[in-house]
PDB file of N, CA and C in Angstrom:
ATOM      1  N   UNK A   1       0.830  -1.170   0.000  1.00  0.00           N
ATOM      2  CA  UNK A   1       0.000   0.000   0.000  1.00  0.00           C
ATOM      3  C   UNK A   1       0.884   1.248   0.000  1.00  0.00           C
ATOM      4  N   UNK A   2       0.232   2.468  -0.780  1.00  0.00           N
ATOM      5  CA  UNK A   2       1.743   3.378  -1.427  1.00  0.00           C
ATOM      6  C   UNK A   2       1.028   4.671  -0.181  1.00  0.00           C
ATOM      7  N   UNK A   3       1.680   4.890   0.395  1.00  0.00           N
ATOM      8  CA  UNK A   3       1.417   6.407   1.249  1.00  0.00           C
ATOM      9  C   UNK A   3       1.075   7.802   0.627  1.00  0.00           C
ATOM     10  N   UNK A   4      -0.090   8.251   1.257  1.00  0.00           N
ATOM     11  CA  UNK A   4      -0.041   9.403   0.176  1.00  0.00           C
ATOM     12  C   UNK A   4       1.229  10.777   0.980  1.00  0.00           C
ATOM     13  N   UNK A   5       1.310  12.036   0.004  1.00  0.00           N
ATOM     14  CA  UNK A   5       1.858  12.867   0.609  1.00  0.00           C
ATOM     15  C   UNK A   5       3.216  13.153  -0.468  1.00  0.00           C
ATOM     16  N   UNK A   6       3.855  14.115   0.216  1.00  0.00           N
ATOM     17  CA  UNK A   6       5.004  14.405  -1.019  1.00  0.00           C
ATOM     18  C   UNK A   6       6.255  14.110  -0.735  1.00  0.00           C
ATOM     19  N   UNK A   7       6.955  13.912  -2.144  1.00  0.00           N
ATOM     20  CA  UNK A   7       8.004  13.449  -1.637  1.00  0.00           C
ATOM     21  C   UNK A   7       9.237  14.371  -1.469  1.00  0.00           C
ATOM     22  N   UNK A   8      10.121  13.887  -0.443  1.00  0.00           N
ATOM     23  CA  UNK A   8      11.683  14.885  -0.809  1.00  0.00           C
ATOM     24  C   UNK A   8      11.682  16.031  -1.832  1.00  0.00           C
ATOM     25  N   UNK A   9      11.772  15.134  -3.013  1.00  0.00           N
ATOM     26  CA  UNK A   9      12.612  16.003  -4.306  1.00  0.00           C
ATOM     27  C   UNK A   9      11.025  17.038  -4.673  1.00  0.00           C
ATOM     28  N   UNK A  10      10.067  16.874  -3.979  1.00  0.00           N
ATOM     29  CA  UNK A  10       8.741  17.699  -4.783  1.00  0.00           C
ATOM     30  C   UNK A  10       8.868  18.665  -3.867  1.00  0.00           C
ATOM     31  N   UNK A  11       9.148  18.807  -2.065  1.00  0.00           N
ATOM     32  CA  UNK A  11       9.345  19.891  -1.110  1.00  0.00           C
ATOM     33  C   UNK A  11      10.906  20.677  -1.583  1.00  0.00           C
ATOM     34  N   UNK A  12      11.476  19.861  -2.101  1.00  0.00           N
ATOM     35  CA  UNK A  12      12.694  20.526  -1.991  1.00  0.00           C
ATOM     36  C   UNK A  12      12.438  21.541  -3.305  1.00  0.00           C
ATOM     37  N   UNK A  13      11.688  21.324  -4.480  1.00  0.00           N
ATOM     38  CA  UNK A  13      11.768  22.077  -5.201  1.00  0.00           C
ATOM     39  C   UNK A  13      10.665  23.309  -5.067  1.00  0.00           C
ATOM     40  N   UNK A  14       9.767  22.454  -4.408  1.00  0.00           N
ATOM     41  CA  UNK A  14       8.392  23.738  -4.046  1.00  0.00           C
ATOM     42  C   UNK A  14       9.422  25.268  -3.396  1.00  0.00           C
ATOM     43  N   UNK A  15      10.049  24.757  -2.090  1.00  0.00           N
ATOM     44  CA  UNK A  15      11.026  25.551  -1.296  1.00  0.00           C
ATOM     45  C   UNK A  15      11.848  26.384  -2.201  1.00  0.00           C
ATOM     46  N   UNK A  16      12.708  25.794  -3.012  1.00  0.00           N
ATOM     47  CA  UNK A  16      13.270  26.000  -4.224  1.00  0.00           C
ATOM     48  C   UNK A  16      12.626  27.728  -5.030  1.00  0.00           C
ATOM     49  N   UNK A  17      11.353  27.234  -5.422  1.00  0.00           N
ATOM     50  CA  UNK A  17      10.481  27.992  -6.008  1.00  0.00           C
ATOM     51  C   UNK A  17      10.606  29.146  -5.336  1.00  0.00           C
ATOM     52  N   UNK A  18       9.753  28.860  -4.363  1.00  0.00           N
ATOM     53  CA  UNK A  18       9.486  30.150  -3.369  1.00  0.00           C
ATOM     54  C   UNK A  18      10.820  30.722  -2.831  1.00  0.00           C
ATOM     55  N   UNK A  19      12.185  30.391  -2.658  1.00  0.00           N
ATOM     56  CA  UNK A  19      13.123  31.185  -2.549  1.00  0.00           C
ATOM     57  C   UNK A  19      13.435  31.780  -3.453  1.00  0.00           C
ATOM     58  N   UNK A  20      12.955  31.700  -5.082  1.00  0.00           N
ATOM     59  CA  UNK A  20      13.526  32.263  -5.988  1.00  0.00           C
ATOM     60  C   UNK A  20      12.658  33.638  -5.719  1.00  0.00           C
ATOM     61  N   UNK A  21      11.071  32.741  -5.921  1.00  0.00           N
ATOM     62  CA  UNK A  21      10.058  34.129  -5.771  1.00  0.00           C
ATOM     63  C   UNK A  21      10.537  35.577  -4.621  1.00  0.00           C
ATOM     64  N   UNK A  22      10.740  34.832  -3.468  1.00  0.00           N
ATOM     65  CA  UNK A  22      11.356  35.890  -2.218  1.00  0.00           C
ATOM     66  C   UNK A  22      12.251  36.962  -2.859  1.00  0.00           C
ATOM     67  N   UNK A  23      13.436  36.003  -3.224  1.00  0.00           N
ATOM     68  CA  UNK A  23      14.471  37.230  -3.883  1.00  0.00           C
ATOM     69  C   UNK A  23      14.165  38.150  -5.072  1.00  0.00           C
ATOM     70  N   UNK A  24      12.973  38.079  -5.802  1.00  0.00           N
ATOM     71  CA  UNK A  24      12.808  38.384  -7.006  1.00  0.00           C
ATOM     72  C   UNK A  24      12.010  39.781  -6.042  1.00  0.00           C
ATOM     73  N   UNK A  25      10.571  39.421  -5.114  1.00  0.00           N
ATOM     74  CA  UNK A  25      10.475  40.324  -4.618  1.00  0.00           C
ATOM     75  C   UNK A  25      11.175  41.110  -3.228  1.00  0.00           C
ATOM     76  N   UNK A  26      11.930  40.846  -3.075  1.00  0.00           N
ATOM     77  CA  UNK A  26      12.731  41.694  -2.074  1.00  0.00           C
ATOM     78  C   UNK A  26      13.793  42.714  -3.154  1.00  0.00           C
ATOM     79  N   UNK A  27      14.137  42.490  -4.572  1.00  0.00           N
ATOM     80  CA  UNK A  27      14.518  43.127  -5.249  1.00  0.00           C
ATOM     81  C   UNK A  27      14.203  44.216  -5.587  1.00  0.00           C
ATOM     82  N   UNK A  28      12.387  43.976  -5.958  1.00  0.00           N
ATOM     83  CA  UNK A  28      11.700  44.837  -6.189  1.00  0.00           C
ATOM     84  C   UNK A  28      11.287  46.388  -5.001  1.00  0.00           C
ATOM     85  N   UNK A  29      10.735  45.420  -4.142  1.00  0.00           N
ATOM     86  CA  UNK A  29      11.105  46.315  -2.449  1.00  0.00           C
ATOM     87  C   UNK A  29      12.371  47.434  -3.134  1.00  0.00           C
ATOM     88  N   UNK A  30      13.250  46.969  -2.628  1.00  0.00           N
ATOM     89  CA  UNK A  30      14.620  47.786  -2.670  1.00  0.00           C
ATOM     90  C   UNK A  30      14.873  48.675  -3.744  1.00  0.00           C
ATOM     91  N   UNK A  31      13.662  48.437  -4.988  1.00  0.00           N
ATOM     92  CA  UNK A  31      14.220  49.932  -6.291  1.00  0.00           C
ATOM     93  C   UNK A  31      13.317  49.866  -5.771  1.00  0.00           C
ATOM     94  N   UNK A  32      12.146  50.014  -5.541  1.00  0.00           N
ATOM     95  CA  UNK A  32      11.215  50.736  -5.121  1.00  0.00           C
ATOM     96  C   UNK A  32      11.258  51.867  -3.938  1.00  0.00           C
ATOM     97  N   UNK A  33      11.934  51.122  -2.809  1.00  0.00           N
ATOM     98  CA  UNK A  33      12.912  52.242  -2.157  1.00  0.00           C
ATOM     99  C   UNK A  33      13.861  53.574  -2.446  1.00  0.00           C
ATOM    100  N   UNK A  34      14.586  52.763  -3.671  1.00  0.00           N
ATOM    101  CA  UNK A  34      15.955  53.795  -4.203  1.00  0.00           C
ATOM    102  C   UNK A  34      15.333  55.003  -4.762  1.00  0.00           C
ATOM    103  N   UNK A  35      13.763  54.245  -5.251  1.00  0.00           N
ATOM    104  CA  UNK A  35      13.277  55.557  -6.581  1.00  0.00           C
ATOM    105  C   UNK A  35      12.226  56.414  -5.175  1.00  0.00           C
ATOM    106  N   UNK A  36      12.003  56.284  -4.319  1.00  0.00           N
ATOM    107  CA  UNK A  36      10.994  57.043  -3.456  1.00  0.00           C
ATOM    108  C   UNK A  36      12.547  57.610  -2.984  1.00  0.00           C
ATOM    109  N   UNK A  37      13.868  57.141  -2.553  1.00  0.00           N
ATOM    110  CA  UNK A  37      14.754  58.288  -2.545  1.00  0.00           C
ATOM    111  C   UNK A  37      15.023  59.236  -3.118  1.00  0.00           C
ATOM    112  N   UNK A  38      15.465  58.848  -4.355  1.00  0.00           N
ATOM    113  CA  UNK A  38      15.295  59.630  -5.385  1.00  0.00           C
ATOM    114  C   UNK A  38      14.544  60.488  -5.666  1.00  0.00           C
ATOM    115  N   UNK A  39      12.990  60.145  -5.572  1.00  0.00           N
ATOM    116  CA  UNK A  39      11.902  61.568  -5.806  1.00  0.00           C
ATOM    117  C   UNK A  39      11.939  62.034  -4.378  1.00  0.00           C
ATOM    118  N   UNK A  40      12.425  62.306  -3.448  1.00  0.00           N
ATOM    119  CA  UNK A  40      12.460  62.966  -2.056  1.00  0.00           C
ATOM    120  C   UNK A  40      13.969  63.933  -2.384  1.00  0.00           C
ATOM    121  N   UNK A  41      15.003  63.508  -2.394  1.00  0.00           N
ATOM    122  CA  UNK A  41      16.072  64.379  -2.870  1.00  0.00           C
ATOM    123  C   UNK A  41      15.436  65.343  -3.811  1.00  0.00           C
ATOM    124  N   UNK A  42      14.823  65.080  -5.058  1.00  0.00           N
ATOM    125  CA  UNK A  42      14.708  65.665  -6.128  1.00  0.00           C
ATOM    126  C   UNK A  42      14.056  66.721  -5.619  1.00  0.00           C
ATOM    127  N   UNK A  43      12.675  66.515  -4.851  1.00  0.00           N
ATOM    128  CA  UNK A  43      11.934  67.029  -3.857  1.00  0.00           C
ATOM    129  C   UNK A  43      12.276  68.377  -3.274  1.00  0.00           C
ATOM    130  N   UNK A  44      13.431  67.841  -1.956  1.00  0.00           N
ATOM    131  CA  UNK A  44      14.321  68.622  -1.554  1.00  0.00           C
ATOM    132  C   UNK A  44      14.713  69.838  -2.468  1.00  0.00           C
ATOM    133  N   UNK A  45      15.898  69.580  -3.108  1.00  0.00           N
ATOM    134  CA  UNK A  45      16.362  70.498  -4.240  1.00  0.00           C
ATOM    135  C   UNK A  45      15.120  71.152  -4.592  1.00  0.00           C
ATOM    136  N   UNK A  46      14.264  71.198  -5.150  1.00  0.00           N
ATOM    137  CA  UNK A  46      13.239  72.076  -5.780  1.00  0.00           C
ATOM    138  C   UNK A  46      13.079  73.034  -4.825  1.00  0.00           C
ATOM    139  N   UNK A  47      12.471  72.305  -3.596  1.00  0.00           N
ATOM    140  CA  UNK A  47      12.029  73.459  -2.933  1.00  0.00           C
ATOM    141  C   UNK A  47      13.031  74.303  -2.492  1.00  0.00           C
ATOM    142  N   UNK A  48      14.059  73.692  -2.514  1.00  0.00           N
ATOM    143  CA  UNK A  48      15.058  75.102  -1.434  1.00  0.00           C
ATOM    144  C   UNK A  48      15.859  75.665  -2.762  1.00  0.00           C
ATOM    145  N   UNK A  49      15.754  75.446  -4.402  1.00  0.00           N
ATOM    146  CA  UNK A  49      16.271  75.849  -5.262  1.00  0.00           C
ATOM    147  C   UNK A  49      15.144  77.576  -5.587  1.00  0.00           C
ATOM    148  N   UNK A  50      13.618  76.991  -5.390  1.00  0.00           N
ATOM    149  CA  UNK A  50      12.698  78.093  -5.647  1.00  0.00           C
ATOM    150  C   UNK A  50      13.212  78.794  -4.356  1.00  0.00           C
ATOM    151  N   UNK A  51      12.698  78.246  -2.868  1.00  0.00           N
ATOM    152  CA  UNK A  51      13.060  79.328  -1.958  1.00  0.00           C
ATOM    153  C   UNK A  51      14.159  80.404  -2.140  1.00  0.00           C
ATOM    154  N   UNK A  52      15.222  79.729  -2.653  1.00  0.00           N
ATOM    155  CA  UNK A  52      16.582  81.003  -2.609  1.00  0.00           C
ATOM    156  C   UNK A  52      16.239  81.909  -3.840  1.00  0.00           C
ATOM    157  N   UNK A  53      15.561  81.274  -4.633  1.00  0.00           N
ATOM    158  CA  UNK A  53      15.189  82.741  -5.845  1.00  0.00           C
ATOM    159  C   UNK A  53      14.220  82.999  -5.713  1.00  0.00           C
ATOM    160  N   UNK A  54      13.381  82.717  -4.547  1.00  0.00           N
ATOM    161  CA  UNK A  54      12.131  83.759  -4.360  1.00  0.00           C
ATOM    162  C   UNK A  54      13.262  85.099  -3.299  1.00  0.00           C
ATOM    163  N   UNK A  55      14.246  84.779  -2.778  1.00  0.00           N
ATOM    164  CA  UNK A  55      14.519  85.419  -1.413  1.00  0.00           C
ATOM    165  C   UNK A  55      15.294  86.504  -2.043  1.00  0.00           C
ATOM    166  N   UNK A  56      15.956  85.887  -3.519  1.00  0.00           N
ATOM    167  CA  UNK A  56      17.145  86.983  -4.270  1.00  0.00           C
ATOM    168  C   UNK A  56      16.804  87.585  -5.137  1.00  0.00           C
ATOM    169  N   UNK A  57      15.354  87.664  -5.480  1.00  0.00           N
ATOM    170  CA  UNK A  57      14.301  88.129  -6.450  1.00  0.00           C
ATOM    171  C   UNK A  57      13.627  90.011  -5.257  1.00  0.00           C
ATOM    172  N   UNK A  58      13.796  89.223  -3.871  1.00  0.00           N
ATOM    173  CA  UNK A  58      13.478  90.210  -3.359  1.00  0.00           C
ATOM    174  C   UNK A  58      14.525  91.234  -3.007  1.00  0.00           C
ATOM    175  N   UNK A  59      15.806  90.657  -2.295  1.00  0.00           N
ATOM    176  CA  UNK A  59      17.142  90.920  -1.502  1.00  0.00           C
ATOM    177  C   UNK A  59      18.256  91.221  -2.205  1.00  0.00           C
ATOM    178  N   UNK A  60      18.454  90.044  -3.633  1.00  0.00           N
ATOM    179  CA  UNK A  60      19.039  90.048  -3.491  1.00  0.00           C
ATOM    180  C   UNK A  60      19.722  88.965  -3.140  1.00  0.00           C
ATOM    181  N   UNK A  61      21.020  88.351  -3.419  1.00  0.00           N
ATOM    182  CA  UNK A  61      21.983  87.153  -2.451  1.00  0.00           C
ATOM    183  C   UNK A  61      23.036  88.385  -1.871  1.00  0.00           C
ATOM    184  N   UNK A  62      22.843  87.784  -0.583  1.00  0.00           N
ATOM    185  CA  UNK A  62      24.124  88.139   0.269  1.00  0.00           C
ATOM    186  C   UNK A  62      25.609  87.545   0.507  1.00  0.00           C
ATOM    187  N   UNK A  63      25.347  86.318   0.173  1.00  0.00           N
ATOM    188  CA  UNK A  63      26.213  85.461   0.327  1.00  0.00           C
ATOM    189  C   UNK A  63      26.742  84.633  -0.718  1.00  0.00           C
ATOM    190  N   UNK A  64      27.985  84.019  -1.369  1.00  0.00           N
ATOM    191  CA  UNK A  64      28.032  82.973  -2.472  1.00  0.00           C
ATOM    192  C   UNK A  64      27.783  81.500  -2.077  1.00  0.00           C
ATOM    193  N   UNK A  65      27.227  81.558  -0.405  1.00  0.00           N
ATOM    194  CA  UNK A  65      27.027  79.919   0.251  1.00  0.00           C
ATOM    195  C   UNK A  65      26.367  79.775   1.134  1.00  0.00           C
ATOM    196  N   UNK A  66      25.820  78.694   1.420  1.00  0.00           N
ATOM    197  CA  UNK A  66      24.953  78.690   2.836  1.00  0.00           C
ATOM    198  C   UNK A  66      24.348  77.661   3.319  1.00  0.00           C
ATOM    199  N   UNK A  67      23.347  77.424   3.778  1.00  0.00           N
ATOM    200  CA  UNK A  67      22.860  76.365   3.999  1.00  0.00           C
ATOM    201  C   UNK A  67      21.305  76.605   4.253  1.00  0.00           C
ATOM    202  N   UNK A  68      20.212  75.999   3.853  1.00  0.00           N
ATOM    203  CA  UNK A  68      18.117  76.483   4.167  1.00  0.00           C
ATOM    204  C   UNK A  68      17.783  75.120   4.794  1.00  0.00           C
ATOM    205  N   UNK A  69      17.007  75.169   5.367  1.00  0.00           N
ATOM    206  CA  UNK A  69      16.397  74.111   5.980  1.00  0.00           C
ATOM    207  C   UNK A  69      14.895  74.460   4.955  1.00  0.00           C
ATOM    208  N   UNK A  70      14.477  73.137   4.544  1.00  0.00           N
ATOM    209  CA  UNK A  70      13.238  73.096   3.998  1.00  0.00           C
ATOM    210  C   UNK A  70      12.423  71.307   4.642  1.00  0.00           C
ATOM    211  N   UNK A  71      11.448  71.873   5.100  1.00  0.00           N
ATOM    212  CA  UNK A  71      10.629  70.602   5.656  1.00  0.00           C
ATOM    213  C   UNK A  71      10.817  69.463   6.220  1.00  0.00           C
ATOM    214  N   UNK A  72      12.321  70.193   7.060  1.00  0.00           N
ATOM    215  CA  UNK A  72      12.448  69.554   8.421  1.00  0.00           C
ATOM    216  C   UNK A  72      13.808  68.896   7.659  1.00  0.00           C
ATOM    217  N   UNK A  73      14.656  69.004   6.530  1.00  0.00           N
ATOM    218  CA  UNK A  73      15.594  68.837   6.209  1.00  0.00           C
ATOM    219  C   UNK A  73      16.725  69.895   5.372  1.00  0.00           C
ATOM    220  N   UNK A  74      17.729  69.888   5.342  1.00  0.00           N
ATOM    221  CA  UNK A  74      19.032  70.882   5.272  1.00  0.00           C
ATOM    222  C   UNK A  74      19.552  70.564   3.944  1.00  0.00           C
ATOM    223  N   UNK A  75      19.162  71.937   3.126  1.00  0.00           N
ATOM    224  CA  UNK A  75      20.109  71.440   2.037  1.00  0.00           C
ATOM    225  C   UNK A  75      21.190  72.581   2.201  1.00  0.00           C
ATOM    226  N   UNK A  76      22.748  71.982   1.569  1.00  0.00           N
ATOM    227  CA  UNK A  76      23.635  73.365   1.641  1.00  0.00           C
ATOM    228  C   UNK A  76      23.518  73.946  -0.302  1.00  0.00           C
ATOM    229  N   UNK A  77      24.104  74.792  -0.630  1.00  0.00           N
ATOM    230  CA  UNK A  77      24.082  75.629  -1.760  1.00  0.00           C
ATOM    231  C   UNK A  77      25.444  76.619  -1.430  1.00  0.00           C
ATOM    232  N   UNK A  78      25.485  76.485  -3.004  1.00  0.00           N
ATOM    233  CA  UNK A  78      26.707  77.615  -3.656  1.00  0.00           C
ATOM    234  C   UNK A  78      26.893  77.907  -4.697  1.00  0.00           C
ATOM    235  N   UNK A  79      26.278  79.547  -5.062  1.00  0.00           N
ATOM    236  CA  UNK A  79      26.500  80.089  -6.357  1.00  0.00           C
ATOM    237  C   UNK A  79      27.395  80.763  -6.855  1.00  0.00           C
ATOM    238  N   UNK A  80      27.800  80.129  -7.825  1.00  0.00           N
ATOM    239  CA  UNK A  80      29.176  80.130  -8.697  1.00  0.00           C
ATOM    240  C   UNK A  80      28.273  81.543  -9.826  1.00  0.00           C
ATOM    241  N   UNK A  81      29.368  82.754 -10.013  1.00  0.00           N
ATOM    242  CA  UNK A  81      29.189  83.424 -11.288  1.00  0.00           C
ATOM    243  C   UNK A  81      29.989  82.444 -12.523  1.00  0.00           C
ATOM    244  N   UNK A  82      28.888  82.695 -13.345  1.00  0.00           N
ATOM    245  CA  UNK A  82      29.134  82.172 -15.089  1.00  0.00           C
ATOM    246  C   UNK A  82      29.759  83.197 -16.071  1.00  0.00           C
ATOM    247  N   UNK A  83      30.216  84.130 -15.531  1.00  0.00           N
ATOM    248  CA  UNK A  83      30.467  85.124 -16.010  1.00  0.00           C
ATOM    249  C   UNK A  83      30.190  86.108 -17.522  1.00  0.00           C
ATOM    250  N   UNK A  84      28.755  85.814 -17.133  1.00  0.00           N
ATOM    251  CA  UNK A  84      28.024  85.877 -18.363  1.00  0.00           C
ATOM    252  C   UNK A  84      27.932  87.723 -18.554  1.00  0.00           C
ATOM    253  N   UNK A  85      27.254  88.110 -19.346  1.00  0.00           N
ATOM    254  CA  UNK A  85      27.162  89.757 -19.319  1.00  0.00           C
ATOM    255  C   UNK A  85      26.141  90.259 -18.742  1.00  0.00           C
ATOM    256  N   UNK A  86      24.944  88.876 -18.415  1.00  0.00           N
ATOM    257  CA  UNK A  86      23.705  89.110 -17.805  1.00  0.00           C
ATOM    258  C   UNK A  86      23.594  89.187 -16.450  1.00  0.00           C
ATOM    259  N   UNK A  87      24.929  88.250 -15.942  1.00  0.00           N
ATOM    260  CA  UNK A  87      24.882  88.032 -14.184  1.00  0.00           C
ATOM    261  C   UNK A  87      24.241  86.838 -14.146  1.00  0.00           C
ATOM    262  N   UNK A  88      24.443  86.093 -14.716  1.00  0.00           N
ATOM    263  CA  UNK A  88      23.805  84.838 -14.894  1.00  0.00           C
ATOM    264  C   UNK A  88      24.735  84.020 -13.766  1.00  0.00           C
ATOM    265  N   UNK A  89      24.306  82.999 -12.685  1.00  0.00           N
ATOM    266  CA  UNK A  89      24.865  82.535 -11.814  1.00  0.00           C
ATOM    267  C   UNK A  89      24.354  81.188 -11.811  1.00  0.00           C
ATOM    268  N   UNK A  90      24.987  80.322 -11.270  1.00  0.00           N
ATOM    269  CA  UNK A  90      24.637  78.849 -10.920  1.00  0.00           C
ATOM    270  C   UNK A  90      24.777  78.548  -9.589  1.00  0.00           C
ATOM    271  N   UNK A  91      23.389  78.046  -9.434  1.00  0.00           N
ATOM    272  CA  UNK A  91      22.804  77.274  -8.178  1.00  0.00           C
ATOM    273  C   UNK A  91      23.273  75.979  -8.032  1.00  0.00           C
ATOM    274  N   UNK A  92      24.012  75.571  -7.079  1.00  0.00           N
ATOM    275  CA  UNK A  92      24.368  74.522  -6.640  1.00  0.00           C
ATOM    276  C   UNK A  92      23.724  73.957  -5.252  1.00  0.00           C
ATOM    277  N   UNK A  93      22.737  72.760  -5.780  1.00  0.00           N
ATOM    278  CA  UNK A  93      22.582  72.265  -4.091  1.00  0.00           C
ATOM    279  C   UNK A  93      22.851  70.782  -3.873  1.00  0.00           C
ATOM    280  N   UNK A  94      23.208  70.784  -2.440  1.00  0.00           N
ATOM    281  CA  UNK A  94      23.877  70.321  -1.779  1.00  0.00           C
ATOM    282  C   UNK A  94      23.099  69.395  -0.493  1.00  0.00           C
ATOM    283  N   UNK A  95      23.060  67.944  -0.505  1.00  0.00           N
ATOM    284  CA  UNK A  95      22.395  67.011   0.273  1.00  0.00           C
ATOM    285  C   UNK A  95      23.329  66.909   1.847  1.00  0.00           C
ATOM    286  N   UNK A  96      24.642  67.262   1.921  1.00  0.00           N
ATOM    287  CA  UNK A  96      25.158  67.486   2.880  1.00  0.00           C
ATOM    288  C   UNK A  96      26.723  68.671   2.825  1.00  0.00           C
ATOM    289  N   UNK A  97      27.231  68.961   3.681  1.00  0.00           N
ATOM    290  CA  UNK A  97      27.962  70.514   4.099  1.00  0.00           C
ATOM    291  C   UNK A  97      28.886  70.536   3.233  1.00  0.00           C
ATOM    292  N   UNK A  98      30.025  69.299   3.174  1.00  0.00           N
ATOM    293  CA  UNK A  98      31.128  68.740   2.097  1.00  0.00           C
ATOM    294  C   UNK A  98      30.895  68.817   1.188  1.00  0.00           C
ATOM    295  N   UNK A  99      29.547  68.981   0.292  1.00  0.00           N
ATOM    296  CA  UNK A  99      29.637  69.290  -0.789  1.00  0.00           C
ATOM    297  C   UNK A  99      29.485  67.879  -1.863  1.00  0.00           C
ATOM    298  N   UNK A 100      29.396  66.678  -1.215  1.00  0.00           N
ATOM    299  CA  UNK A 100      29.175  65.688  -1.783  1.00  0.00           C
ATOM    300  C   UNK A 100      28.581  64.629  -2.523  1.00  0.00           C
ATOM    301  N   UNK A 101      27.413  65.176  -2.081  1.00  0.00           N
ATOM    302  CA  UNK A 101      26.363  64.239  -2.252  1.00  0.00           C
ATOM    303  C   UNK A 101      25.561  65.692  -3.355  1.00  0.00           C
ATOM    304  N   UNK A 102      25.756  65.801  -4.447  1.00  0.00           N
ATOM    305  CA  UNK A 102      24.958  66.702  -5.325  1.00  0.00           C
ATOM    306  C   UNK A 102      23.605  66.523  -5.505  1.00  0.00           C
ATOM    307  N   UNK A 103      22.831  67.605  -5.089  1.00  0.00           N
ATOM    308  CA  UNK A 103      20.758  67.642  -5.343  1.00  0.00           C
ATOM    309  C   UNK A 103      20.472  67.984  -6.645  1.00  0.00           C
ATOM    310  N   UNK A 104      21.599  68.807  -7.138  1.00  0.00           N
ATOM    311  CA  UNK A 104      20.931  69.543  -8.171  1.00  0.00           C
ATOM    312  C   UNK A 104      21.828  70.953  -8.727  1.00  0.00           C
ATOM    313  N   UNK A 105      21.961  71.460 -10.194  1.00  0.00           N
ATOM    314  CA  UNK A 105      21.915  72.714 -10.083  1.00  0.00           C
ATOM    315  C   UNK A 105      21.342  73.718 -11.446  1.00  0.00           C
ATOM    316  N   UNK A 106      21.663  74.559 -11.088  1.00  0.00           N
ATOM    317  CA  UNK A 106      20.439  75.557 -11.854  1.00  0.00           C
ATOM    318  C   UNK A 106      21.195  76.664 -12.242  1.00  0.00           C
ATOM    319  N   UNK A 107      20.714  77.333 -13.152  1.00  0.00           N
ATOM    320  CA  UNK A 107      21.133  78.587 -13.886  1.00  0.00           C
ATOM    321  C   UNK A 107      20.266  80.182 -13.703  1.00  0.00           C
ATOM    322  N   UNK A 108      20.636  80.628 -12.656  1.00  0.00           N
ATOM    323  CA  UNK A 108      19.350  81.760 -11.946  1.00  0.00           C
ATOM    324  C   UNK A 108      20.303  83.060 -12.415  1.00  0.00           C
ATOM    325  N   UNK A 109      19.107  84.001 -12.701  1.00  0.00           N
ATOM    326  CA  UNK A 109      19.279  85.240 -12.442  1.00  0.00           C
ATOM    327  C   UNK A 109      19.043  86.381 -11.144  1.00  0.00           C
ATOM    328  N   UNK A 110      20.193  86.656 -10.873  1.00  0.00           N
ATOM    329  CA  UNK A 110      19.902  87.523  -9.453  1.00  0.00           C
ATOM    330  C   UNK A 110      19.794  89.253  -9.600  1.00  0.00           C
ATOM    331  N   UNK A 111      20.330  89.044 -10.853  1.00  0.00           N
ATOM    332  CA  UNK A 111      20.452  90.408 -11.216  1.00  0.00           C
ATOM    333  C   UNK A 111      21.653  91.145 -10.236  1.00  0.00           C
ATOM    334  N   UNK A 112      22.252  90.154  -9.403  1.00  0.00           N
ATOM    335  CA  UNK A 112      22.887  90.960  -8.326  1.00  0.00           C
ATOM    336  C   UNK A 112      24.314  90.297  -8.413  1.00  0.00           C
ATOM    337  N   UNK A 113      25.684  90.448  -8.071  1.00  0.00           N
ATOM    338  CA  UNK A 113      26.387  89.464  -7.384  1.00  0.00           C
ATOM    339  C   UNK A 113      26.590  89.841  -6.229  1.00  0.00           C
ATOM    340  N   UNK A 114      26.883  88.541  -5.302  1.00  0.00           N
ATOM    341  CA  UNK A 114      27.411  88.863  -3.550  1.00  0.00           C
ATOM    342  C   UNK A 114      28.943  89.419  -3.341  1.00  0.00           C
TER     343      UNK A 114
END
């Protein structure tokens, strides 16, 4: 009389299966992560790229560097003249102080230099 139930080589491959499946989605997890980083940096940069040319639209820049806090996080910045005839300057921002980790940069008019 033959026993019912499965054998060895049918668990070992079921297991098999489903470890492939796991890694396939834990892959997915993880860019799915990288890209919600990604649109949060990008995020970042925007807003503290508009804030400083709403502030030098009014003021003026005082400074060629600095650092804004926008929504409970710190970006740093530093505008480089392009030495254009317009005063054309570049926005550089900055995910931490060193200068390393690049957000972004931009081509603003201040009409002013610091």
């Amino acid at each position: 009389m033959r026993q019912s139930g499965f054998t060895l080589l049918e668990v070992l491959v079921a297991l098999a299966i489903v470890a492939f499946m796991a890694v396939g989605v834990s892959q997915v997890i993880g860019q799915r992560l990288d890209i919600a980083g990604v649109a949060q940096s990008r995020e970042l940069a925007q807003l503290c790229a508009r804030e400083l040319t709403a502030r030098w639209q009014v003021e003026g820049p005082t400074a060629d560097q600095g650092e804004l806090s926008q929504g409970g996080e710190r970006c740093y910045w530093r505008l480089d003249d392009e030495g254009g005839p317009l005063g054309t300057q570049r926005l550089s921002l900055y995910a931490d102080a060193a200068h390393s980790r690049a957000l972004g940069d931009w081509p603003v008019y201040t009409g002013a230099r610091p």
